[in-house]
C-alpha atoms as a PDB file:
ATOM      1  CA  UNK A   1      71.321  94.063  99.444  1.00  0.00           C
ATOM      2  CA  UNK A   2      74.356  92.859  97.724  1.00  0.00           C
ATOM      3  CA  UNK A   3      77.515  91.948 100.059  1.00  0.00           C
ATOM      4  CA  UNK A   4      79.804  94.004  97.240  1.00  0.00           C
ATOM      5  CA  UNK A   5      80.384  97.056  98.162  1.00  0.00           C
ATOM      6  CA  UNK A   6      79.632 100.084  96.680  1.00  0.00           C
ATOM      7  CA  UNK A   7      82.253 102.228  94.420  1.00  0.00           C
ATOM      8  CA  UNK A   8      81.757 105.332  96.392  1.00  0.00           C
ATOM      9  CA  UNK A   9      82.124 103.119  99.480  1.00  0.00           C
ATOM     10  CA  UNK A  10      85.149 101.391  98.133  1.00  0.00           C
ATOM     11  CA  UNK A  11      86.664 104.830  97.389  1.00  0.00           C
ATOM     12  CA  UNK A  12      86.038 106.510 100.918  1.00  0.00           C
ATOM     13  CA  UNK A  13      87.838 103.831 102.242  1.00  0.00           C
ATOM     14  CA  UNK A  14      90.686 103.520 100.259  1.00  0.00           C
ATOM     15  CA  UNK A  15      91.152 106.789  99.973  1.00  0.00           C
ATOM     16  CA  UNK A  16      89.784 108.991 102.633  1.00  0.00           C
ATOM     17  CA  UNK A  17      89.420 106.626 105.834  1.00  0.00           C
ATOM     18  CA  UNK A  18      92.702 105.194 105.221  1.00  0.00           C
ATOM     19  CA  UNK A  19      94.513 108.027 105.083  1.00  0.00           C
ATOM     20  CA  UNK A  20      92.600 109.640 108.112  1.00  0.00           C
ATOM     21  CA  UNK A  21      94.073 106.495 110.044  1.00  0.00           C
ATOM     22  CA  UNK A  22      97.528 106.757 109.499  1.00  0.00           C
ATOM     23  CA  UNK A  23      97.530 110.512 110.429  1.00  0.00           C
ATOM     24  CA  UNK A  24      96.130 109.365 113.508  1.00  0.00           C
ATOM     25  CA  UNK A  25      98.828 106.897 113.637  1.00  0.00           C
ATOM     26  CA  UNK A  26     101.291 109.953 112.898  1.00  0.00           C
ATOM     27  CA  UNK A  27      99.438 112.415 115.653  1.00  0.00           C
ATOM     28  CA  UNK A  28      99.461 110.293 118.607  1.00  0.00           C
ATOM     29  CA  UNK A  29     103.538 109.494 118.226  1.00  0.00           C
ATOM     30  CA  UNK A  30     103.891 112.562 118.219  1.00  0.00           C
ATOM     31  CA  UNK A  31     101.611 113.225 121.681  1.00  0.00           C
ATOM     32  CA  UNK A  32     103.902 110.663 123.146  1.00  0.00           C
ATOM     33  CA  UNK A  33     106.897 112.643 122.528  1.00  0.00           C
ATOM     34  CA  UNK A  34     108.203 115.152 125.251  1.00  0.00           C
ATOM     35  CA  UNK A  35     107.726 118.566 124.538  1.00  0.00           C
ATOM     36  CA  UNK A  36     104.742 119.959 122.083  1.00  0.00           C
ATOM     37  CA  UNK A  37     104.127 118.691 118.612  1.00  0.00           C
ATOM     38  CA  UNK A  38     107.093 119.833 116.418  1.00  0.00           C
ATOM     39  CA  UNK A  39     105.989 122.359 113.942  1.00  0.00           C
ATOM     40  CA  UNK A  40     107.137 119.610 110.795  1.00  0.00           C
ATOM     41  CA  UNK A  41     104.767 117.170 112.811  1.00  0.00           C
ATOM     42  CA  UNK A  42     101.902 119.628 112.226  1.00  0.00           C
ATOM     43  CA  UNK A  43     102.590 120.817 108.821  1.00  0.00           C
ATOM     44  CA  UNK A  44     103.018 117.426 107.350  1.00  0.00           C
ATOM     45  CA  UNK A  45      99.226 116.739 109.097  1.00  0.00           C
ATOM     46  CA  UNK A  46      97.755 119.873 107.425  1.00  0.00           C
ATOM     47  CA  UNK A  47      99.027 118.816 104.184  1.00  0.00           C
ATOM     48  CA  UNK A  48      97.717 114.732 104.285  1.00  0.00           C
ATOM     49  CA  UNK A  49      94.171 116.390 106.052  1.00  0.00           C
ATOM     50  CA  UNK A  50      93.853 119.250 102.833  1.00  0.00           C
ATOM     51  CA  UNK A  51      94.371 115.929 101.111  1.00  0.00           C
ATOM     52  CA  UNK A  52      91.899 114.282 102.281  1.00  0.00           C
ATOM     53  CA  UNK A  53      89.427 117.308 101.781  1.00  0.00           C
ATOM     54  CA  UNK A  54      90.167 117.467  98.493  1.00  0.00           C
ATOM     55  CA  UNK A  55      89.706 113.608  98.010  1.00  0.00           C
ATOM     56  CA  UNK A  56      85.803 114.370  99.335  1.00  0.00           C
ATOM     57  CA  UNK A  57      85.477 116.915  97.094  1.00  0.00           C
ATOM     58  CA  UNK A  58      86.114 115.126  94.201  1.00  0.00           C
ATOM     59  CA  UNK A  59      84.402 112.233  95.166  1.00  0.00           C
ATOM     60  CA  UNK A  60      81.242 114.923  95.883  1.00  0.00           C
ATOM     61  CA  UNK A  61      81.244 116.311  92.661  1.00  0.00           C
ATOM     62  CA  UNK A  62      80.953 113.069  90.931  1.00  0.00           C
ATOM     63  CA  UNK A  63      84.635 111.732  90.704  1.00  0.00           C
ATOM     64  CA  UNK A  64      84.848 108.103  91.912  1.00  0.00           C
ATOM     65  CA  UNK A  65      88.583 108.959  92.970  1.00  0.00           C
ATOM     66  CA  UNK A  66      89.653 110.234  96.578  1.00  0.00           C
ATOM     67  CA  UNK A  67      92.928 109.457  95.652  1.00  0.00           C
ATOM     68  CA  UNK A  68      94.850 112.069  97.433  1.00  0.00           C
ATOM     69  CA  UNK A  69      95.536 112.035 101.083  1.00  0.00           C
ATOM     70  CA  UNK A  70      97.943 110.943 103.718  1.00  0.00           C
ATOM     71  CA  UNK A  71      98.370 107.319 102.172  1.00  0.00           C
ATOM     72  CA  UNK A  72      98.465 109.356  99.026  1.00  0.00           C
ATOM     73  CA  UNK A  73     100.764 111.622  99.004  1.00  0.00           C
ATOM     74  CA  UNK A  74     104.144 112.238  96.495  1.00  0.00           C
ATOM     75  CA  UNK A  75     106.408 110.012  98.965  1.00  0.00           C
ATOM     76  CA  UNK A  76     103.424 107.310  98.660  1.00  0.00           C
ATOM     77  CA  UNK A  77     102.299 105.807  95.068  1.00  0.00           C
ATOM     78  CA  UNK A  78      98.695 105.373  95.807  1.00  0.00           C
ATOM     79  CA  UNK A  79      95.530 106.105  93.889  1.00  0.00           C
ATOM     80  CA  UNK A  80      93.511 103.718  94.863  1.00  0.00           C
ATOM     81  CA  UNK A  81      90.467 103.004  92.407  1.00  0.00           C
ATOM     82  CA  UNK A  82      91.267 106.028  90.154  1.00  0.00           C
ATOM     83  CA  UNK A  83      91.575 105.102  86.825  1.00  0.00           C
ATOM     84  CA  UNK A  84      95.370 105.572  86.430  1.00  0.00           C
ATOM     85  CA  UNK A  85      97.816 103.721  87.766  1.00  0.00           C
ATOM     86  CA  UNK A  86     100.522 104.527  90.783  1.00  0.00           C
ATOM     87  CA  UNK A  87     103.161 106.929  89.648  1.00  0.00           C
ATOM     88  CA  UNK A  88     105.921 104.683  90.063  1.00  0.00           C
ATOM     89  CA  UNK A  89     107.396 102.239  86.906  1.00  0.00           C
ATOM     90  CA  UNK A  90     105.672  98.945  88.402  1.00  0.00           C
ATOM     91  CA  UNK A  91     104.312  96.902  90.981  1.00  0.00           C
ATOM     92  CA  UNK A  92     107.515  96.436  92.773  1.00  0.00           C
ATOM     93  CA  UNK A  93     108.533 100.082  93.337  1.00  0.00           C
ATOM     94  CA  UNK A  94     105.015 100.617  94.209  1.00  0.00           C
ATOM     95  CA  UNK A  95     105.108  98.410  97.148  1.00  0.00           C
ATOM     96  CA  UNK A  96     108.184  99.725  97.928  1.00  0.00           C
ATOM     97  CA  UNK A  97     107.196 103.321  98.294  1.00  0.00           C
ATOM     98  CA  UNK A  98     103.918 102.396 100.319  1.00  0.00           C
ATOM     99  CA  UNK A  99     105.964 100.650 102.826  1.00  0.00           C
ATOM    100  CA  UNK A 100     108.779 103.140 103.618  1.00  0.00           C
ATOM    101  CA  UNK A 101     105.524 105.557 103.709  1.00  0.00           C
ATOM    102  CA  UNK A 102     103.581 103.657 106.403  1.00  0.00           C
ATOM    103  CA  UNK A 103     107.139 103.020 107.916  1.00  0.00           C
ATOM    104  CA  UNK A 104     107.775 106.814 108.659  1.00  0.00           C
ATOM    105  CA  UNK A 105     104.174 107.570 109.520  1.00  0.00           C
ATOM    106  CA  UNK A 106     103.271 105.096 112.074  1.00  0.00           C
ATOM    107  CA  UNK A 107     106.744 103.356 113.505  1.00  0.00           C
ATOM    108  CA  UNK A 108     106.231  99.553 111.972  1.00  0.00           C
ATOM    109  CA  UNK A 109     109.291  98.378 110.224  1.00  0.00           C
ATOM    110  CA  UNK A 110     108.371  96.942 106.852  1.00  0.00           C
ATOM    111  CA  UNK A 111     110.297  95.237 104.497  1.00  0.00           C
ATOM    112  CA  UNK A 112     109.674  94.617 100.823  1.00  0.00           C
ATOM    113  CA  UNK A 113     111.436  91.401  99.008  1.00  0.00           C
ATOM    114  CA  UNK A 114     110.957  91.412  95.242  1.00  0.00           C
ATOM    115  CA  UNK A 115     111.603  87.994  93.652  1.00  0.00           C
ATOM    116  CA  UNK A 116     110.208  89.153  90.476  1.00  0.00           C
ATOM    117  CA  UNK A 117     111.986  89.926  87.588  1.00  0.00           C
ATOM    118  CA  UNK A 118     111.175  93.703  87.214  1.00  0.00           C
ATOM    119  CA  UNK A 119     109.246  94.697  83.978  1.00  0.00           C
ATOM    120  CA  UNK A 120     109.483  98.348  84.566  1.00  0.00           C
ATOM    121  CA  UNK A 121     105.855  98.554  83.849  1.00  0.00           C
ATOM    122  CA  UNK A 122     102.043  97.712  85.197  1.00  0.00           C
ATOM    123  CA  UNK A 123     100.974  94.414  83.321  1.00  0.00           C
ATOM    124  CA  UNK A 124      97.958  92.304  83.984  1.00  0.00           C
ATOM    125  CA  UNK A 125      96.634  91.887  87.566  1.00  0.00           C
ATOM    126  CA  UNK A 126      99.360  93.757  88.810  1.00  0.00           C
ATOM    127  CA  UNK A 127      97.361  96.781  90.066  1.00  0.00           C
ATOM    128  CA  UNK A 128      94.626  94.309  92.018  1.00  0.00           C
ATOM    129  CA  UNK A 129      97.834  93.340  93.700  1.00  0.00           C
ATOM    130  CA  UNK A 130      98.984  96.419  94.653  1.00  0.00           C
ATOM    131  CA  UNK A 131      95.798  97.372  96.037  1.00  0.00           C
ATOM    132  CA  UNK A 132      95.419  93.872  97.976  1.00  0.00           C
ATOM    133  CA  UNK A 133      98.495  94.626  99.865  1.00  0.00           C
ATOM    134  CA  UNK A 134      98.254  98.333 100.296  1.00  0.00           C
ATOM    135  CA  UNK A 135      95.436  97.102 102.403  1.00  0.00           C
ATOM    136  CA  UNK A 136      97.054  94.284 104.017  1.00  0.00           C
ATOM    137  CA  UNK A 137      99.576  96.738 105.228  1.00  0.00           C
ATOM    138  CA  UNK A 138      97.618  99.683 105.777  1.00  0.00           C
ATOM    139  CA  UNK A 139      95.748  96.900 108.324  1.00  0.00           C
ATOM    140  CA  UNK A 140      98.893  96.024 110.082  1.00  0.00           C
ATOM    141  CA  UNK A 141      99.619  99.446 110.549  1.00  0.00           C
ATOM    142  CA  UNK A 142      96.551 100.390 112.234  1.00  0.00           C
ATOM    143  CA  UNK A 143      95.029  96.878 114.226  1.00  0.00           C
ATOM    144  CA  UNK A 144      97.703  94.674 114.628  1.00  0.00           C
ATOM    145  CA  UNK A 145     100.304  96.170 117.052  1.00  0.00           C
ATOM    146  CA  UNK A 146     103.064  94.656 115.148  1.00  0.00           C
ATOM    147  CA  UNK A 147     106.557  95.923 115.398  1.00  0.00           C
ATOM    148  CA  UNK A 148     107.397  94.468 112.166  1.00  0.00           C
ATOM    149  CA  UNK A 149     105.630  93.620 108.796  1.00  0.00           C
ATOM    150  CA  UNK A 150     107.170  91.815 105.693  1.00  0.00           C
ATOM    151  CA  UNK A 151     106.159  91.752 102.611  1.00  0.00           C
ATOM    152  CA  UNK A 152     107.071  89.021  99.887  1.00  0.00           C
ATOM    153  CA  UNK A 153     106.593  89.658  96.156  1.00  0.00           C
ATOM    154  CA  UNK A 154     106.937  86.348  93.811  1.00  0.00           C
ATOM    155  CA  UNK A 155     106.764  84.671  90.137  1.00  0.00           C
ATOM    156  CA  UNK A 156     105.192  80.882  90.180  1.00  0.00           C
ATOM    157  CA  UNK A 157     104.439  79.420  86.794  1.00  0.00           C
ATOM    158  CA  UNK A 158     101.722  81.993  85.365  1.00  0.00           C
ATOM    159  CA  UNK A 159     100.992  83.116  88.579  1.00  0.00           C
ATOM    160  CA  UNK A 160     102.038  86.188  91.114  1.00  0.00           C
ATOM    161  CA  UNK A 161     101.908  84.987  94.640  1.00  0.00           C
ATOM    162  CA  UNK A 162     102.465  88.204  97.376  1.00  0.00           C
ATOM    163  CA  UNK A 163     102.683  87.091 101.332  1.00  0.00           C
ATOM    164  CA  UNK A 164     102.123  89.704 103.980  1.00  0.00           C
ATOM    165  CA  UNK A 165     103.133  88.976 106.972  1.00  0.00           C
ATOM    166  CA  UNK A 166     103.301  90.862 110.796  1.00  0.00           C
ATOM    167  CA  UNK A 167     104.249  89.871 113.917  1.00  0.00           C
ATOM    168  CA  UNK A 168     101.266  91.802 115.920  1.00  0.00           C
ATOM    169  CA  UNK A 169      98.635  89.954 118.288  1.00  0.00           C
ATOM    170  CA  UNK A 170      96.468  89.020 115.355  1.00  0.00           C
ATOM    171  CA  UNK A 171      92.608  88.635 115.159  1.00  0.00           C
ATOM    172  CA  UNK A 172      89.680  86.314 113.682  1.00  0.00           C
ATOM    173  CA  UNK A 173      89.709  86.027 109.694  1.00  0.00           C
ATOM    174  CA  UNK A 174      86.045  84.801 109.821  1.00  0.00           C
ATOM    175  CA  UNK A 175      84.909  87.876 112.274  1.00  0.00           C
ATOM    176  CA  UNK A 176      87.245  90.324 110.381  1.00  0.00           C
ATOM    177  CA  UNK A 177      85.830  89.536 106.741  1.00  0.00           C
ATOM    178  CA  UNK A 178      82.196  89.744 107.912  1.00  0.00           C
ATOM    179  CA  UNK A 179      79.909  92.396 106.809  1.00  0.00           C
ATOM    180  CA  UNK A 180      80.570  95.712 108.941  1.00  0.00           C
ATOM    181  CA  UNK A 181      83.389  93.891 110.768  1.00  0.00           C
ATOM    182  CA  UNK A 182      86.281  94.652 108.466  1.00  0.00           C
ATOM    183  CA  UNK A 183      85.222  95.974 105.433  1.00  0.00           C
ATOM    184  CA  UNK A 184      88.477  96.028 104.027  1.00  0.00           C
ATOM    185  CA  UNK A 185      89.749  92.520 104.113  1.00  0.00           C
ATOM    186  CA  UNK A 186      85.974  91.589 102.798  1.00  0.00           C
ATOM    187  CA  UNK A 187      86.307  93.770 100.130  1.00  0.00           C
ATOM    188  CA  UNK A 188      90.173  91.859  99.490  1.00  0.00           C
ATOM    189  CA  UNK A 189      88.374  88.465  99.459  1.00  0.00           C
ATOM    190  CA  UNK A 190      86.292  89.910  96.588  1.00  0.00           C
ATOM    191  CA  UNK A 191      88.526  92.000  94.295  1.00  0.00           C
ATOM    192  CA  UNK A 192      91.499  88.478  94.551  1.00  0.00           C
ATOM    193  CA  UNK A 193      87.845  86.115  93.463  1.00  0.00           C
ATOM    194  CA  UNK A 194      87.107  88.854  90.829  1.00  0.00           C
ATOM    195  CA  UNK A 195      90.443  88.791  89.020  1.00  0.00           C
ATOM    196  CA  UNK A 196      90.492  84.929  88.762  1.00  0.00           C
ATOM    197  CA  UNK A 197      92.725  84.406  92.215  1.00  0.00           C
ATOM    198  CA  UNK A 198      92.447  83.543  95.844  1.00  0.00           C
ATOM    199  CA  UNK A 199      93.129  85.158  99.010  1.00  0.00           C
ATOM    200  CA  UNK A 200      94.329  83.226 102.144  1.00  0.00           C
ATOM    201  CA  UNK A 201      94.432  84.427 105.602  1.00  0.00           C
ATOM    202  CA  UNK A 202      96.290  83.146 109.144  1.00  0.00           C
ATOM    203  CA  UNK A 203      96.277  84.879 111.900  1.00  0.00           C
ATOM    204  CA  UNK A 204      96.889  83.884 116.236  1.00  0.00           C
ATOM    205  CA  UNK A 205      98.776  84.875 118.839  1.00  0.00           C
ATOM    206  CA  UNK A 206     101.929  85.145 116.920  1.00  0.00           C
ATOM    207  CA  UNK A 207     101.149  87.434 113.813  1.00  0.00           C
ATOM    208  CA  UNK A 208      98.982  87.510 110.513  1.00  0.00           C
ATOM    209  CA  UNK A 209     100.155  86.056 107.269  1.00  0.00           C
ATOM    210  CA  UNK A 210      98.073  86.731 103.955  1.00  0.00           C
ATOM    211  CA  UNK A 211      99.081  84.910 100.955  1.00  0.00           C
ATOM    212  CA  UNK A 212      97.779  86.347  97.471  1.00  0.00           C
ATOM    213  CA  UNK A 213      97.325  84.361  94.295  1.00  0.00           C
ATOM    214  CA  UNK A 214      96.552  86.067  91.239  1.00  0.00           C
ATOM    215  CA  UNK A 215      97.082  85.132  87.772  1.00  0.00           C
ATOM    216  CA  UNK A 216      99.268  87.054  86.010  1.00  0.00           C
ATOM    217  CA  UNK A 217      97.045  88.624  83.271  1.00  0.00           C
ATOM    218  CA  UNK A 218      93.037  89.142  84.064  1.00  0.00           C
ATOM    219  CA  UNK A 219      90.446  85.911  83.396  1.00  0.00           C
ATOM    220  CA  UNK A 220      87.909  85.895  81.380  1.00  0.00           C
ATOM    221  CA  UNK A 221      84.521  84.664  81.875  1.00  0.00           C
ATOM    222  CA  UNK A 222      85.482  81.585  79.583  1.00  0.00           C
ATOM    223  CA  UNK A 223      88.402  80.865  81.878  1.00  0.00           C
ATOM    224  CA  UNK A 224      86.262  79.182  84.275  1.00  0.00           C
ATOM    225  CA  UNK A 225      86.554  81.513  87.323  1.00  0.00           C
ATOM    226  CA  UNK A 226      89.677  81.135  90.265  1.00  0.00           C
ATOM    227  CA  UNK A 227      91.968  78.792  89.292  1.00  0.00           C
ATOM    228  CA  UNK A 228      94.678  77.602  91.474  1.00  0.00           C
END
């Protein structure tokens, strides 16, 4: 069997399992609170879980997409291996939208630092980064136990280099990309090698960093592969 992973496979975790996890996240602070769930706390869970259903059924009926969900939703850009792109004007604002969106659903405090010049639109390998550190995040958010996360969003040369960063108990790359293990940073590894770029991954006792290298517009087979 190949190590890629499937599209459908791909898709239920970007989409559906995802999303399931941060209203997880979202359920159990509100269990820790005094008092009963508040009813907003519950409505705002129906309506990220009738996302999620919906995301199944379309995936069921033959639609790669489970776009919709939790993750997914209007105050979130994602749709994560549809076709389209986020509904926001570019990768910037994208990133933007996904943090404050993890920030109110599970408590880490995430900040976004553009040192782009905004193009007000999605260019080249823009949307493989997007989806690269939707991940990263969406990985803080759920394993690492950070407090904090930062993201850093920057122009070098012909290249876009993004840094995620946390300050949670971090874990083993090796272990974590392994088949099974982590099928999320795996997957990572292979979308950064397929668009001509490189993923690199720290992590100990003081917090993950990722650092993303992509090239700004998508190789071709004569470019020779990853370039650094």
């Amino acid at each position: 069997m190949s190590g890629e992973p499937s599209v459908s496979a791909q898709a239920l975790h970007d989409g559906v399992l995802q999303g399931l996890a941060v209203a997880r996240i979202r359920l159990g602070r509100a269990l820790a609170g005094p008092g009963p769930v508040p009813r907003e706390v519950a409505e705002e869970l129906r309506e990220l879980l009738d996302g999620e259903i919906a995301g199944l059924r379309r995936l069921i009926a033959g639609d790669g997409s489970v776009a919709a969900g939790p993750a997914d939703a209007p105050d979130d850009p994602d749709t994560p291996d549809a076709p389209d792109t986020p509904p926001h004007e570019d990768l910037p604002s994208a990133l933007a939208a996904t943090a404050a969106h993890l920030q109110s659903a599970t408590g880490v405090r995430i900040r976004v630092d553009n040192h782009t010049a905004g193009s007000g639109r999605w260019t080249g390998n823009d949307l493989v980064a997007y989806r690269i550190v939707r991940e990263a995040l969406h990985n803080t958010a759920r394993h690492s136990g950070a407090a904090h996360a930062w993201v850093s969003l920057a122009a070098s040369g012909s290249r876009l280099v993004c840094v995620v960063s946390d300050d949670g108990h971090g874990f083993l790359p090796g272990r974590a990309a392994a088949p099974r293990a982590h099928f999320g940073l795996g997957a990572s590894y292979a979308r950064a090698r397929a668009a001509g770029g490189y993923l690199a991954v720290r992590s100990g006792g003081d917090g993950t960093s990722l650092t993303l290298s992509l090239p700004r517009q998508p190789h071709t087979p004569s470019d020779g592969g990853t370039r650094r």
